[in-house]
PDB file of N, CA and C in Angstrom:
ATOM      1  N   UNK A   1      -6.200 -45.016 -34.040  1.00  0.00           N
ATOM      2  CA  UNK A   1      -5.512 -44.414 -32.895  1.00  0.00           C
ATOM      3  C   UNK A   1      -5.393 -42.908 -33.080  1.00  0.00           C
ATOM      4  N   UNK A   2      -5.075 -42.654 -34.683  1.00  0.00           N
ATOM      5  CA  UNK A   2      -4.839 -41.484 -34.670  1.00  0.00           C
ATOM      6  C   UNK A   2      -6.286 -40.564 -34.490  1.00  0.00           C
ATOM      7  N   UNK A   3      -7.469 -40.773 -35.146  1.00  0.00           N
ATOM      8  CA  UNK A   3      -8.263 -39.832 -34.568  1.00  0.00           C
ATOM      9  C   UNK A   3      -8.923 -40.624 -33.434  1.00  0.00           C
ATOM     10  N   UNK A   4      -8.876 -40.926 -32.440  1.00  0.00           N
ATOM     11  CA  UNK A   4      -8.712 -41.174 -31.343  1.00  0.00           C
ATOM     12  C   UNK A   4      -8.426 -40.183 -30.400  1.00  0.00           C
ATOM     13  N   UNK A   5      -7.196 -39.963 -30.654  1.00  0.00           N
ATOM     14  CA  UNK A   5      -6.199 -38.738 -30.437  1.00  0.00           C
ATOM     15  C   UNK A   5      -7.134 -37.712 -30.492  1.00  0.00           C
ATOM     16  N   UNK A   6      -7.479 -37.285 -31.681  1.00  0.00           N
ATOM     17  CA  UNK A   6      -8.096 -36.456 -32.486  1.00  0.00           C
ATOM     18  C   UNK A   6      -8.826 -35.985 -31.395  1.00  0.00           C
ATOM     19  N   UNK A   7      -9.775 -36.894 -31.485  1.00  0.00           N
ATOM     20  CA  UNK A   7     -11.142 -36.254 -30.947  1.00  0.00           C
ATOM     21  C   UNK A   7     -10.904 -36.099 -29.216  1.00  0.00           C
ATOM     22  N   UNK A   8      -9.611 -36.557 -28.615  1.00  0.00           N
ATOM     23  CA  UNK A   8      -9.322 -35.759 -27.098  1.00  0.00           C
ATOM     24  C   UNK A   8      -8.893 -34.401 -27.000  1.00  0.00           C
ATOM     25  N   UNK A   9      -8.244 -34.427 -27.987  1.00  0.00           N
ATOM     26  CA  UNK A   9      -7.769 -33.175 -28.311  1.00  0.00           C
ATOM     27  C   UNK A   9      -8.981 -31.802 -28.816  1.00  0.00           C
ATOM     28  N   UNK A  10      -9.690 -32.114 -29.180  1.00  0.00           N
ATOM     29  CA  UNK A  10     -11.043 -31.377 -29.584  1.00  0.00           C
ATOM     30  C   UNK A  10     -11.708 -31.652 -28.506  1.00  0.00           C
ATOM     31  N   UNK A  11     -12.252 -32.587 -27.396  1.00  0.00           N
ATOM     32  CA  UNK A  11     -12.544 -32.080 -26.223  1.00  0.00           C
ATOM     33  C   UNK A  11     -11.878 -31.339 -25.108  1.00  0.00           C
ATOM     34  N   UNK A  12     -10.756 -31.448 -25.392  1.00  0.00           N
ATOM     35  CA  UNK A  12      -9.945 -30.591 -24.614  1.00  0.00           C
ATOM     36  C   UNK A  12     -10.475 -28.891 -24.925  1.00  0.00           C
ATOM     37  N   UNK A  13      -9.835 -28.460 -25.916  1.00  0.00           N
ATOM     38  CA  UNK A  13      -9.945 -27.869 -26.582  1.00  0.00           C
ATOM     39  C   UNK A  13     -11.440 -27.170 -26.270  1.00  0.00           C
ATOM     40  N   UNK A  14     -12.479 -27.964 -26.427  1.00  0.00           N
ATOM     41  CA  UNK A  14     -13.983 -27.123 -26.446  1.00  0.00           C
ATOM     42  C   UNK A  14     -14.201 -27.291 -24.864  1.00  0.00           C
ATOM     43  N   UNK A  15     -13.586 -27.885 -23.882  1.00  0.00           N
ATOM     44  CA  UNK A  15     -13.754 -27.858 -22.460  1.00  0.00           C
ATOM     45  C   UNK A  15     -12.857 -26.719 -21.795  1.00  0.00           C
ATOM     46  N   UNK A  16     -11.997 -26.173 -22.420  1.00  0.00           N
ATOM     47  CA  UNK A  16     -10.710 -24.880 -22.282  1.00  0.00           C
ATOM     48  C   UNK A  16     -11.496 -23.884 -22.534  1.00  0.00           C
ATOM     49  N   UNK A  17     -12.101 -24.281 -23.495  1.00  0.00           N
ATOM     50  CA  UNK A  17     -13.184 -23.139 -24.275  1.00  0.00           C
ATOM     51  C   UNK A  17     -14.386 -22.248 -23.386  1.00  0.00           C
ATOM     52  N   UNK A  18     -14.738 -23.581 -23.061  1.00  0.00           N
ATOM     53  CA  UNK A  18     -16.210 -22.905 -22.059  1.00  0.00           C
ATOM     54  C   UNK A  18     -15.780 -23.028 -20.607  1.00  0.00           C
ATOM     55  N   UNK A  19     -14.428 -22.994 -19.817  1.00  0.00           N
ATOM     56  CA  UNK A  19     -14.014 -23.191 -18.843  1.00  0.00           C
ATOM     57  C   UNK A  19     -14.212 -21.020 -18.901  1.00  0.00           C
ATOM     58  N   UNK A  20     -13.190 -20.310 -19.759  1.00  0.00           N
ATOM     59  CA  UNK A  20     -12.661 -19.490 -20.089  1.00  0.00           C
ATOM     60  C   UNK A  20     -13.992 -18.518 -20.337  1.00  0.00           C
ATOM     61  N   UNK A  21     -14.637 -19.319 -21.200  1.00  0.00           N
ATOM     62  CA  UNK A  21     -16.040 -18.494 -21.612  1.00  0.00           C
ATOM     63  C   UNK A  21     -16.616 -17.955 -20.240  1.00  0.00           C
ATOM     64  N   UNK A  22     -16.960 -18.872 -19.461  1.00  0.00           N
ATOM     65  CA  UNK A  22     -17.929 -18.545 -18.288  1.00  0.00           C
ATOM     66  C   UNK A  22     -17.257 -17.693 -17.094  1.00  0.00           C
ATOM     67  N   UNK A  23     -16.062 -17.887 -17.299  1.00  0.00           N
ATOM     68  CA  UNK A  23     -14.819 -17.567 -16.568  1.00  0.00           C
ATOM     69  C   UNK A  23     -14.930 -15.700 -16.607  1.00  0.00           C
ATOM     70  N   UNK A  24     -15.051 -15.679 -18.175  1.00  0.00           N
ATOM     71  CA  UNK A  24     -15.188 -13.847 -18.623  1.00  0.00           C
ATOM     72  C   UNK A  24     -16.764 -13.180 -18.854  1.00  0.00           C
ATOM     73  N   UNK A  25     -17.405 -14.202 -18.628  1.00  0.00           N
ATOM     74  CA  UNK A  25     -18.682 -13.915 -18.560  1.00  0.00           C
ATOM     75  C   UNK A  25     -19.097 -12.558 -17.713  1.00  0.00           C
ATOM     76  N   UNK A  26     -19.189 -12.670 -16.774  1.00  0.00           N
ATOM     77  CA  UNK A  26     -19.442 -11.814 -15.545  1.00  0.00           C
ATOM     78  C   UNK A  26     -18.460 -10.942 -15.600  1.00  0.00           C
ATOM     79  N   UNK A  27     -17.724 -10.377 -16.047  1.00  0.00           N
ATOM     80  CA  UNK A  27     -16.595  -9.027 -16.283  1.00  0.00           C
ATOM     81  C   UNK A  27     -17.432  -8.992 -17.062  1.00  0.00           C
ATOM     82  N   UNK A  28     -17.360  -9.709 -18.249  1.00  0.00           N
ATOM     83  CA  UNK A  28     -17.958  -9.313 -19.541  1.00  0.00           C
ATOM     84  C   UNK A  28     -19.383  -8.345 -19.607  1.00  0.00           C
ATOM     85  N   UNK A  29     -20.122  -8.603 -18.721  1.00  0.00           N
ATOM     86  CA  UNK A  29     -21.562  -8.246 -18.072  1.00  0.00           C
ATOM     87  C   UNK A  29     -21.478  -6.891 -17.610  1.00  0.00           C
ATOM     88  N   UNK A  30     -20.701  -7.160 -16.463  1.00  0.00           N
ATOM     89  CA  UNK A  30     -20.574  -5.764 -15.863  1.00  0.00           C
ATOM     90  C   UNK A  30     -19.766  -5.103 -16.764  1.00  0.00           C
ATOM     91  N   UNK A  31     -18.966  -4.901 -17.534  1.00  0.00           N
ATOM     92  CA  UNK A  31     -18.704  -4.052 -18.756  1.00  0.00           C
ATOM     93  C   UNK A  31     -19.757  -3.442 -19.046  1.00  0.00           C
ATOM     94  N   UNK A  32     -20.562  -4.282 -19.728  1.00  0.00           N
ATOM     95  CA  UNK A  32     -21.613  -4.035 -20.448  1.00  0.00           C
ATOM     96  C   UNK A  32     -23.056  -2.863 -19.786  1.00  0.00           C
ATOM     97  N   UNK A  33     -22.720  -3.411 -18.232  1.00  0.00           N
ATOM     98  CA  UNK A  33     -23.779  -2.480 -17.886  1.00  0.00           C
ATOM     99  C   UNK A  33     -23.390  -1.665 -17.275  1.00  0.00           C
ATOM    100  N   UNK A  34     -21.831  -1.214 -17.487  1.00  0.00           N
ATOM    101  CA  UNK A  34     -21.593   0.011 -16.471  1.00  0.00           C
ATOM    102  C   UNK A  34     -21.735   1.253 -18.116  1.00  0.00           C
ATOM    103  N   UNK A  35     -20.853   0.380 -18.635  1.00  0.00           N
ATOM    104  CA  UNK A  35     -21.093   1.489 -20.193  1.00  0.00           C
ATOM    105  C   UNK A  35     -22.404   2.140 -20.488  1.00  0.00           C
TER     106      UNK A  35
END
C-alpha cells in the first residue's frame, strides 16, 4: 500500500513538473531571443 502511495505521488509530482515546464517554455524562448 505504502509504495503504492509512493509511486502516485511521483506521478503527481513529474505531471506538476511538465505541466509548469511547458507552461515557462515560451517566456522562456522569448527571453532568450530578445537578449
Amino acid at each position: 500500500m505504502n509504495s503504492l502511495n509512493n509511486d502516485k505521488v511521483k506521478r503527481l509530482l513529474y505531471f506538476i513538473i511538465g505541466v509548469l515546464f511547458f507552461a515557462f517554455l515560451p517566456s522562456v524562448s522569448r527571453l532568450l531571443t530578445q537578449s
